[in-house]
C-alpha atoms as a PDB file:
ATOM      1  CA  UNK A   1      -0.030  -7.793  14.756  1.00  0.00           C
ATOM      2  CA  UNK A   2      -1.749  -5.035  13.075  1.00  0.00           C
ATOM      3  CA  UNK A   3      -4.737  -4.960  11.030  1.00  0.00           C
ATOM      4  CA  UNK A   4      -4.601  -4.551   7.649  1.00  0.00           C
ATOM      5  CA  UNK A   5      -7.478  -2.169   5.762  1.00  0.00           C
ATOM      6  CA  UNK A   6      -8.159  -2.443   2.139  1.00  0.00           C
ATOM      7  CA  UNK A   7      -9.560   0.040   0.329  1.00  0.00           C
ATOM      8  CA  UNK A   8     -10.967  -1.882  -2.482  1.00  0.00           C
ATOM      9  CA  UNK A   9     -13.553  -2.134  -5.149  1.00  0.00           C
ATOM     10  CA  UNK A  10     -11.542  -0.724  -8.314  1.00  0.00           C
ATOM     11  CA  UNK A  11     -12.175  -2.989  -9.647  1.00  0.00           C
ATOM     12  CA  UNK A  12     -13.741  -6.421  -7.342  1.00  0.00           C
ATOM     13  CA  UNK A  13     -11.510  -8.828  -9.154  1.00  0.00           C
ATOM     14  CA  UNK A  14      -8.169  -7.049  -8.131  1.00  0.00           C
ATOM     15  CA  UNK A  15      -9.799  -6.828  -4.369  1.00  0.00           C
ATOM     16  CA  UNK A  16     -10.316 -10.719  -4.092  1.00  0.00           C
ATOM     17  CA  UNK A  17      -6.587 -10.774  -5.632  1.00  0.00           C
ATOM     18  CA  UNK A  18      -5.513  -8.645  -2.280  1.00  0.00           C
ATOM     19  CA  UNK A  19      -7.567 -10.940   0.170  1.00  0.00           C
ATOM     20  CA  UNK A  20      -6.323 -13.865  -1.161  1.00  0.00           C
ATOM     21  CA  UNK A  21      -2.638 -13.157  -1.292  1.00  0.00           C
ATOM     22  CA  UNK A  22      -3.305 -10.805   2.194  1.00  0.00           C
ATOM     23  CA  UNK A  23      -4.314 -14.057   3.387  1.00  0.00           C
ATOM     24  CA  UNK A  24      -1.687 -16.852   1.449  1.00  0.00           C
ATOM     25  CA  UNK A  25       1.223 -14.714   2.539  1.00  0.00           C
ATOM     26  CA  UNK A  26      -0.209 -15.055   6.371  1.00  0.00           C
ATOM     27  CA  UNK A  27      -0.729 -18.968   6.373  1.00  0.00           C
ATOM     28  CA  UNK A  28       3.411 -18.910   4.951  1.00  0.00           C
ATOM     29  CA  UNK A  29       4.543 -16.792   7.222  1.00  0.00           C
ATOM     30  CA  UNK A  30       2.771 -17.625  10.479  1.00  0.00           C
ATOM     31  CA  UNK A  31       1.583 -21.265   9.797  1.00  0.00           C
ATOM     32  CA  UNK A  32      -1.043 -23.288  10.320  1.00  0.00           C
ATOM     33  CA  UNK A  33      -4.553 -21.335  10.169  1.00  0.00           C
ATOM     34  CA  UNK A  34      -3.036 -18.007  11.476  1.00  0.00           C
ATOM     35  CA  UNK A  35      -4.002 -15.227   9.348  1.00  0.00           C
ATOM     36  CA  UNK A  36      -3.600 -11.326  10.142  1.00  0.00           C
ATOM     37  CA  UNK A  37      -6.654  -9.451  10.622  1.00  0.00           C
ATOM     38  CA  UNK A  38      -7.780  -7.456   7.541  1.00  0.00           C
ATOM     39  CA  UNK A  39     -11.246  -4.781   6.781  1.00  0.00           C
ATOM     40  CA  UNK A  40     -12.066  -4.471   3.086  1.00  0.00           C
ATOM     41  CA  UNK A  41     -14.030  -0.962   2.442  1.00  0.00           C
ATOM     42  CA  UNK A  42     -14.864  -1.613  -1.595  1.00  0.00           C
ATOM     43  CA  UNK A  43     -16.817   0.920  -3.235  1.00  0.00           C
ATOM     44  CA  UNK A  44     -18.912   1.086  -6.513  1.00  0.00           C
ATOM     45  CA  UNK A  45     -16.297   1.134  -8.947  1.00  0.00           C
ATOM     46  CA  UNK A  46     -18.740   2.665 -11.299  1.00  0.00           C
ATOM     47  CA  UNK A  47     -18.291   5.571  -9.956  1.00  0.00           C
ATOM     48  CA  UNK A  48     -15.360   5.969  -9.528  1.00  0.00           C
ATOM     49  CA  UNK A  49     -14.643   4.747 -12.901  1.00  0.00           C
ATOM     50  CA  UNK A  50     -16.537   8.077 -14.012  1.00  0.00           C
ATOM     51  CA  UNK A  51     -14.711  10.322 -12.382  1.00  0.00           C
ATOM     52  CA  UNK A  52     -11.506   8.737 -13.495  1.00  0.00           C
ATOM     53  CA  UNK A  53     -12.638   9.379 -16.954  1.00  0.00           C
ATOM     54  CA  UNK A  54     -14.436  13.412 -16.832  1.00  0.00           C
ATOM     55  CA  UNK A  55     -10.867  14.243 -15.102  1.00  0.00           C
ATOM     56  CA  UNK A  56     -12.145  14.886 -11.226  1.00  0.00           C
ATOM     57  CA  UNK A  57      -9.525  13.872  -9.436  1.00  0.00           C
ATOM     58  CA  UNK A  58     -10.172  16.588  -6.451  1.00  0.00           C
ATOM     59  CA  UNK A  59     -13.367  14.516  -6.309  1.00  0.00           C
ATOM     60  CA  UNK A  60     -11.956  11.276  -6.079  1.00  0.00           C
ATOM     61  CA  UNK A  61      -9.624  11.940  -3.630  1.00  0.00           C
ATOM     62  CA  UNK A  62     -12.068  12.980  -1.146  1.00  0.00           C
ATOM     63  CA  UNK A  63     -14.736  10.139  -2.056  1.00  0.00           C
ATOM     64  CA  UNK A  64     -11.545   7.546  -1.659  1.00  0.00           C
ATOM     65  CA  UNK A  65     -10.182   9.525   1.365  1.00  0.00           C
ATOM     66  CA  UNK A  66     -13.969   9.359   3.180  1.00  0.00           C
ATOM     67  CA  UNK A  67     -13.517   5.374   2.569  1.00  0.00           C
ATOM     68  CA  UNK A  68      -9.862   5.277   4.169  1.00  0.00           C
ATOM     69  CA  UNK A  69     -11.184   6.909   7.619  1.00  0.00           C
ATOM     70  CA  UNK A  70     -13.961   4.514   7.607  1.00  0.00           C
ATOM     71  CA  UNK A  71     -11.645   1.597   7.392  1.00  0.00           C
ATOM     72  CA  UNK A  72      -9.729   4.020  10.346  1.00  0.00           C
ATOM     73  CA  UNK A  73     -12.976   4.357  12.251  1.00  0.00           C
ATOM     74  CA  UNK A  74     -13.564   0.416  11.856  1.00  0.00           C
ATOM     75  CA  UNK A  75      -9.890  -0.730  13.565  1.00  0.00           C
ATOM     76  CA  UNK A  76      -7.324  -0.478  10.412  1.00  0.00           C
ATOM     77  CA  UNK A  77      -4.026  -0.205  11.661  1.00  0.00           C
ATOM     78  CA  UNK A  78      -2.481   0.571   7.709  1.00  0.00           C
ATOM     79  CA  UNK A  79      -4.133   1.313   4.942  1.00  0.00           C
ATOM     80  CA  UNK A  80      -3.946  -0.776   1.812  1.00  0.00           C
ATOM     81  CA  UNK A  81      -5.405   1.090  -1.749  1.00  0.00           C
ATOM     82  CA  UNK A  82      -6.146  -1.932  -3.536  1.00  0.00           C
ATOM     83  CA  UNK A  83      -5.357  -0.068  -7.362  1.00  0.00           C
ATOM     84  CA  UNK A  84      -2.339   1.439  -8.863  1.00  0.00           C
ATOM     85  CA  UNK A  85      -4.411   3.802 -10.613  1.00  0.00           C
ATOM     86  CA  UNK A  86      -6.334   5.444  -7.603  1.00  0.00           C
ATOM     87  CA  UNK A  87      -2.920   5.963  -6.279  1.00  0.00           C
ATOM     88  CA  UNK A  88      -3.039   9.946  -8.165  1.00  0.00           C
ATOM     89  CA  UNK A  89      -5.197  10.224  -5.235  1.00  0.00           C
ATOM     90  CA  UNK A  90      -2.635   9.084  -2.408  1.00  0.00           C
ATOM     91  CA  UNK A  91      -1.887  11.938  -1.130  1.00  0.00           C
ATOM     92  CA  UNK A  92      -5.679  12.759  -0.366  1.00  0.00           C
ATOM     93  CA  UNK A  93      -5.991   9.473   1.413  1.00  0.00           C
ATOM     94  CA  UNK A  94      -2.935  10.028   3.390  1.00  0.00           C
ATOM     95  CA  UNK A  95      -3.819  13.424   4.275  1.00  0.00           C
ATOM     96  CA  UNK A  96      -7.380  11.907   5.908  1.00  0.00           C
ATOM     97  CA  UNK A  97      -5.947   9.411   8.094  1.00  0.00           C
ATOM     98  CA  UNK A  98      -3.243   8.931  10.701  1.00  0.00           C
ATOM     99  CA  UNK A  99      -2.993   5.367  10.231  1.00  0.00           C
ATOM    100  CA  UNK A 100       0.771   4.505   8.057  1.00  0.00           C
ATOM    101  CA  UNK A 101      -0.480   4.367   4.071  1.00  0.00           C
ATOM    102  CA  UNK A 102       1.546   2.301   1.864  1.00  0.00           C
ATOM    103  CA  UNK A 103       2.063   3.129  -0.851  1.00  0.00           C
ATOM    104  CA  UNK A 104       2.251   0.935  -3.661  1.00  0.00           C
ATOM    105  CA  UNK A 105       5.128   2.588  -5.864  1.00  0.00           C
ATOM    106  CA  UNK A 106       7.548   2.962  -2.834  1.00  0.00           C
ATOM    107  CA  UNK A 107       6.889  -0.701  -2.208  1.00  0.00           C
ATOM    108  CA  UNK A 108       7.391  -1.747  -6.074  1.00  0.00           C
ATOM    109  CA  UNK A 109      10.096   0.862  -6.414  1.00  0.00           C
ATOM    110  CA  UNK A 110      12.412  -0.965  -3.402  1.00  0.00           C
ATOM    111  CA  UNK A 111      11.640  -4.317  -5.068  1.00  0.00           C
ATOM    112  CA  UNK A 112      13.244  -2.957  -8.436  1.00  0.00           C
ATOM    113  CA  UNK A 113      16.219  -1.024  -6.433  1.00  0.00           C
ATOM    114  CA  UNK A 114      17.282  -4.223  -4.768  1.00  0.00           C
ATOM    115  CA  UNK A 115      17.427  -6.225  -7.833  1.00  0.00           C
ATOM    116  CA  UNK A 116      19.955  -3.483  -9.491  1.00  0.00           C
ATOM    117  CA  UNK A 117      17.385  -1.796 -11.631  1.00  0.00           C
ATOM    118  CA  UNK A 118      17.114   1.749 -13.012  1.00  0.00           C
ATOM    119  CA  UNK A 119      15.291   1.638 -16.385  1.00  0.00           C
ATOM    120  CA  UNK A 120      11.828  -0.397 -16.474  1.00  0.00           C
ATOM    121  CA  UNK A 121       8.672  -0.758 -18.470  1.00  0.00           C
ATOM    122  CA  UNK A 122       5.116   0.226 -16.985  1.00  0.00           C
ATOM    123  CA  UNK A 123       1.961  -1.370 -18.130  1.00  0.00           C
ATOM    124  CA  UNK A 124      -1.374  -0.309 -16.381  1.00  0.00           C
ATOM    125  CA  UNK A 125      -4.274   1.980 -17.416  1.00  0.00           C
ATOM    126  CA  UNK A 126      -3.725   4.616 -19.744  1.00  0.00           C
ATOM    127  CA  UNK A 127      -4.143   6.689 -16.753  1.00  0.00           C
ATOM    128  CA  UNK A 128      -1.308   5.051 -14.688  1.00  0.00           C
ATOM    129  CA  UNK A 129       1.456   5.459 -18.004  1.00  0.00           C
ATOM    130  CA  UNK A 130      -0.087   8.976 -18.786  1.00  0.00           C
ATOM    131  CA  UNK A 131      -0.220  10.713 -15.701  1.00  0.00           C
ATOM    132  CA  UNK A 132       2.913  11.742 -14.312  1.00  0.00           C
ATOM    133  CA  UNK A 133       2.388  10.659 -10.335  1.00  0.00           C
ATOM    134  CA  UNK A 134       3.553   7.104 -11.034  1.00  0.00           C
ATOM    135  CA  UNK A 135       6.958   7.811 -13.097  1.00  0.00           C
ATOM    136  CA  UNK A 136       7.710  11.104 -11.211  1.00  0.00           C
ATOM    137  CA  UNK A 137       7.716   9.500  -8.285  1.00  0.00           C
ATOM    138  CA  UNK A 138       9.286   6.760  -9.377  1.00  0.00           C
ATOM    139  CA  UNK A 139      12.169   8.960 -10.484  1.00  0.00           C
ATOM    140  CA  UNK A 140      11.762  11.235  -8.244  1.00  0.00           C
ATOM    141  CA  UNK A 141      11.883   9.438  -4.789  1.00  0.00           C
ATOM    142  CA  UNK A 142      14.059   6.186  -6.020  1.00  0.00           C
ATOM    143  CA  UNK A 143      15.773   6.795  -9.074  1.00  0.00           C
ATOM    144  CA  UNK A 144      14.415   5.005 -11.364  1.00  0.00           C
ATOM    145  CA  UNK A 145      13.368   5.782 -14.792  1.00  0.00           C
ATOM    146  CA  UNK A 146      10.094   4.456 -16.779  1.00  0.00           C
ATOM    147  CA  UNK A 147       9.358   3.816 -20.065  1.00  0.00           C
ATOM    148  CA  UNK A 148       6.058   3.325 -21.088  1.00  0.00           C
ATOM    149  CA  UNK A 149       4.329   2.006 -24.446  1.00  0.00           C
ATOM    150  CA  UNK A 150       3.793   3.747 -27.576  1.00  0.00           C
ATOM    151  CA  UNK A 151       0.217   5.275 -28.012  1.00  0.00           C
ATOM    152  CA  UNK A 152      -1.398   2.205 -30.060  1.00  0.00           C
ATOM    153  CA  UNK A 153       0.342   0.072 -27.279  1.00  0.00           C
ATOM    154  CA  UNK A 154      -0.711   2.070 -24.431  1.00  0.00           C
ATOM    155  CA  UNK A 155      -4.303   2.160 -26.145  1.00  0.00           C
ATOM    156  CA  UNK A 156      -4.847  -1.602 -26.174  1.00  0.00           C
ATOM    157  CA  UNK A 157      -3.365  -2.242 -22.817  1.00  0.00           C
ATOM    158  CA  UNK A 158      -5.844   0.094 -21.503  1.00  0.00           C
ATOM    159  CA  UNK A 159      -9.002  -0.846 -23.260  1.00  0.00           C
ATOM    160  CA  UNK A 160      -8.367  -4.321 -22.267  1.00  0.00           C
ATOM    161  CA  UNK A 161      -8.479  -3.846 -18.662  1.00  0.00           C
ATOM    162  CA  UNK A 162     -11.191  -1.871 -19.039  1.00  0.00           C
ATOM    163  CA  UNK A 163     -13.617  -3.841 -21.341  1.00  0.00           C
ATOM    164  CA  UNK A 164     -12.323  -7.014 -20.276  1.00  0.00           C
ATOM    165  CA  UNK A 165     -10.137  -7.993 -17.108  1.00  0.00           C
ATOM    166  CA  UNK A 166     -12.420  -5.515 -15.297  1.00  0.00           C
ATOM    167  CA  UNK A 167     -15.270  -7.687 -15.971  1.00  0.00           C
ATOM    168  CA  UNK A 168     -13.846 -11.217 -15.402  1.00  0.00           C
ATOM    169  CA  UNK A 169     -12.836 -11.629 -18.911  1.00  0.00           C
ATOM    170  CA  UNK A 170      -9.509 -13.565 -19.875  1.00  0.00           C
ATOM    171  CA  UNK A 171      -9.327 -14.559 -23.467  1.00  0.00           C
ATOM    172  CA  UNK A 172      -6.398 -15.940 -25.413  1.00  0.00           C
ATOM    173  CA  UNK A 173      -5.745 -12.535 -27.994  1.00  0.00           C
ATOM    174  CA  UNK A 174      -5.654  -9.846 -25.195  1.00  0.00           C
ATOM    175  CA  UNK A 175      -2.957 -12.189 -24.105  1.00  0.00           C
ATOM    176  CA  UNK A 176      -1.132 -12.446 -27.354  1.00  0.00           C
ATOM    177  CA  UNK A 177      -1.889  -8.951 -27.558  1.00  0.00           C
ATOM    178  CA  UNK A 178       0.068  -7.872 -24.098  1.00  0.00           C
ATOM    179  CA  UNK A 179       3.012 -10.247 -24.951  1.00  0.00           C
ATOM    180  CA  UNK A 180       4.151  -8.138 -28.099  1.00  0.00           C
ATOM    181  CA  UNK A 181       3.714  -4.958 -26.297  1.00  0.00           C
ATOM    182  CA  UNK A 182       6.243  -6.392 -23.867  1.00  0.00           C
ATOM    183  CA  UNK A 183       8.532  -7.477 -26.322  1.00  0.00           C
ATOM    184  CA  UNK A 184       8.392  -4.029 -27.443  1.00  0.00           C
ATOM    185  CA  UNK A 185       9.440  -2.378 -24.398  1.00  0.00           C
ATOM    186  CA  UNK A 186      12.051  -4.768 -24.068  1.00  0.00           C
ATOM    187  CA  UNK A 187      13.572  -3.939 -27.753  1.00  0.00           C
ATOM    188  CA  UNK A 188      13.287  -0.017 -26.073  1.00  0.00           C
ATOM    189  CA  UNK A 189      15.772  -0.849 -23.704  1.00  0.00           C
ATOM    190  CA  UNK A 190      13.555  -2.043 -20.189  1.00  0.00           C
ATOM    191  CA  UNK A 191      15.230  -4.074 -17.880  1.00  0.00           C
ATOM    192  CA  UNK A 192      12.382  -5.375 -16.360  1.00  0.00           C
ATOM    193  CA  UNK A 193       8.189  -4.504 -16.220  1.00  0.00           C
ATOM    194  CA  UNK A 194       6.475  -3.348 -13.602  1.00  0.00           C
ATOM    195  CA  UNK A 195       2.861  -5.104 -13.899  1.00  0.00           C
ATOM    196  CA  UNK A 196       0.963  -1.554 -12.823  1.00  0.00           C
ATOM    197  CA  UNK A 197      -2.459  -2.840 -12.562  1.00  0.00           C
ATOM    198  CA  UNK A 198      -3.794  -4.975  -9.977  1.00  0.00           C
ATOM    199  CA  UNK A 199      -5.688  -6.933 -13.022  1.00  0.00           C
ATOM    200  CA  UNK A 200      -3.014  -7.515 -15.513  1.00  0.00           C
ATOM    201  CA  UNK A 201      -1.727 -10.209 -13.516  1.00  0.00           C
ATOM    202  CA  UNK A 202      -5.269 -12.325 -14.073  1.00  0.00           C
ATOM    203  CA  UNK A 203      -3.887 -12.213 -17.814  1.00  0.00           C
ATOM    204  CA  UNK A 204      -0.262 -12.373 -17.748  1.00  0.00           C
ATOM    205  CA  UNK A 205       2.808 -13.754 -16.075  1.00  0.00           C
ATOM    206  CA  UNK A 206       6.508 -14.293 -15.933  1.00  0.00           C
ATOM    207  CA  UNK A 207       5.822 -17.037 -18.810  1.00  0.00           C
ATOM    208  CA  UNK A 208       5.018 -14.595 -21.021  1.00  0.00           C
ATOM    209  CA  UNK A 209       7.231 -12.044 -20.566  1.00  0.00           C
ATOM    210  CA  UNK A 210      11.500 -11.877 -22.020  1.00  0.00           C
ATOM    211  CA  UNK A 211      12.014  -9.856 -19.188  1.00  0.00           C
ATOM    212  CA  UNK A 212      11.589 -10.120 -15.454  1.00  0.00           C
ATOM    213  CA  UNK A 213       8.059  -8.900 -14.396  1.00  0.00           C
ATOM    214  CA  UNK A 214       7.631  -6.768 -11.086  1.00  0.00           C
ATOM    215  CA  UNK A 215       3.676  -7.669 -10.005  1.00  0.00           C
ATOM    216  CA  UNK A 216       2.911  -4.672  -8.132  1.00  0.00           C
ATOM    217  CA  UNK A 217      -0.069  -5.962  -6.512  1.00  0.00           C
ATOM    218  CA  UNK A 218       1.678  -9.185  -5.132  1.00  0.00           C
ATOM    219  CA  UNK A 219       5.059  -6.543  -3.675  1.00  0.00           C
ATOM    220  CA  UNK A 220       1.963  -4.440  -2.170  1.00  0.00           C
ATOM    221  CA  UNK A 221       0.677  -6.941  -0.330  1.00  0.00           C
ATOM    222  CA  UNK A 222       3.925  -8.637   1.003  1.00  0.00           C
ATOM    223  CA  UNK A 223       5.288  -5.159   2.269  1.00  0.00           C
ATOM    224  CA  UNK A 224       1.990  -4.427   4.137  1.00  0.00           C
ATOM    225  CA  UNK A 225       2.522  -7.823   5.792  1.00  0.00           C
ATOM    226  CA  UNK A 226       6.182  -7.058   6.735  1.00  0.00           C
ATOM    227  CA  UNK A 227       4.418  -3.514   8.290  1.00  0.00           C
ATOM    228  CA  UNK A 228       1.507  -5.717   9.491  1.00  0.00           C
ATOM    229  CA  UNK A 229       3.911  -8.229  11.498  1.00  0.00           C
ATOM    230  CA  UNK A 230       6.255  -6.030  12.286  1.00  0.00           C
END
């Protein structure tokens, strides 16, 4: 059994999302009170929050990338970056450590490949649907194109992780709010959403949603416990 290390923090709510399913999915699969063994290195999202927005990514990969060898240093056996976001950085972090890094669109992207999927929606920070390192690889690496919301769309998703999920806040309108953006990727031709932030799923869930929701966070953390018993 190998020990799971989560590189957390971005923000605290998604992090206690990771331990807790980390830790449900062990009690499932093993039973009784057996749980795998799991470090959590969370840093001050604050900062990193600030970098994400004056565009220093260079910078972030090496502050994230100092965090992943500590978790290395303490006993991790795989390395778990507990945001989709941070993941423009994965290559930094992989680069650092010699402990297997799994990566969360590889793990999301064999979810949607085994259900028979090739065209999906992507909902996350602006970053995430804006940047190219989640579609390209996406395409890229598993065939599999992504549509993302219009600019108003994309716009609201974003502020309302930001200003809200990110600080414990789940109100009824940012709900309402999310459901209409997915109808509109739906009426654009997605197959299915891929829920690309670790907080949307605080706000949102298959309920909500005319098409079939992927919840990266929740295929993250069941593919580092296949690694982790395996």
């Amino acid at each position: 059994m190998r020990t799971v290390g989560m590189l957390g923090g971005m923000s605290w709510e998604s992090s206690a999302e990771y331990y807790r399913l980390l830790n449900e999915g062990s009690r499932e699969r093993l039973g009784g009170h057996r749980t795998v063994p799991s470090l959590l290195y969370s840093v001050d999202f604050a900062t990193v929050a600030a970098m994400q927005e004056a565009g220093e990514w260079d910078r972030a990969g090496r502050f994230l990338a100092d965090g992943a060898k500590r978790l290395q240093d303490a006993g991790a056996e795989l390395i778990l970056l507990c945001t989709n976001t941070m993941h423009q950085v994965a290559q930094s972090i992989e680069d650092a450590v010699e402990v297997p890094f799994v990566h969360i669109v590889d793990a999301t992207a064999a979810r949607i490949s085994a259900a028979g999927l090739t065209r999906v929606g992507l909902l996350g920070t602006r970053y995430t649907m804006e940047l190219d390192f989640y579609r390209a690889r996406m395409r890229d690496r598993h065939g599999i194109e992504v549509i993302v919301p219009d600019e108003d769309d994309r716009a609201a998703v974003h502020e309302i992780i930001y200003r809200e999920l990110t600080q414990g806040l789940v109100t009824d309108p940012a709900r309402q709010r999310y459901v209409r953006v997915l109808a509109a990727l739906a009426e654009r031709g997605a197959q299915a959403v891929i829920l690309g932030c670790t907080e949307i799923t605080l706000l949102i869930g298959q309920a909500d949603s005319p098409l079939p929701l992927f919840d990266s966070t929740r295929i993250h953390v069941e593919h580092a416990l296949d690694l982790a018993l395996g």
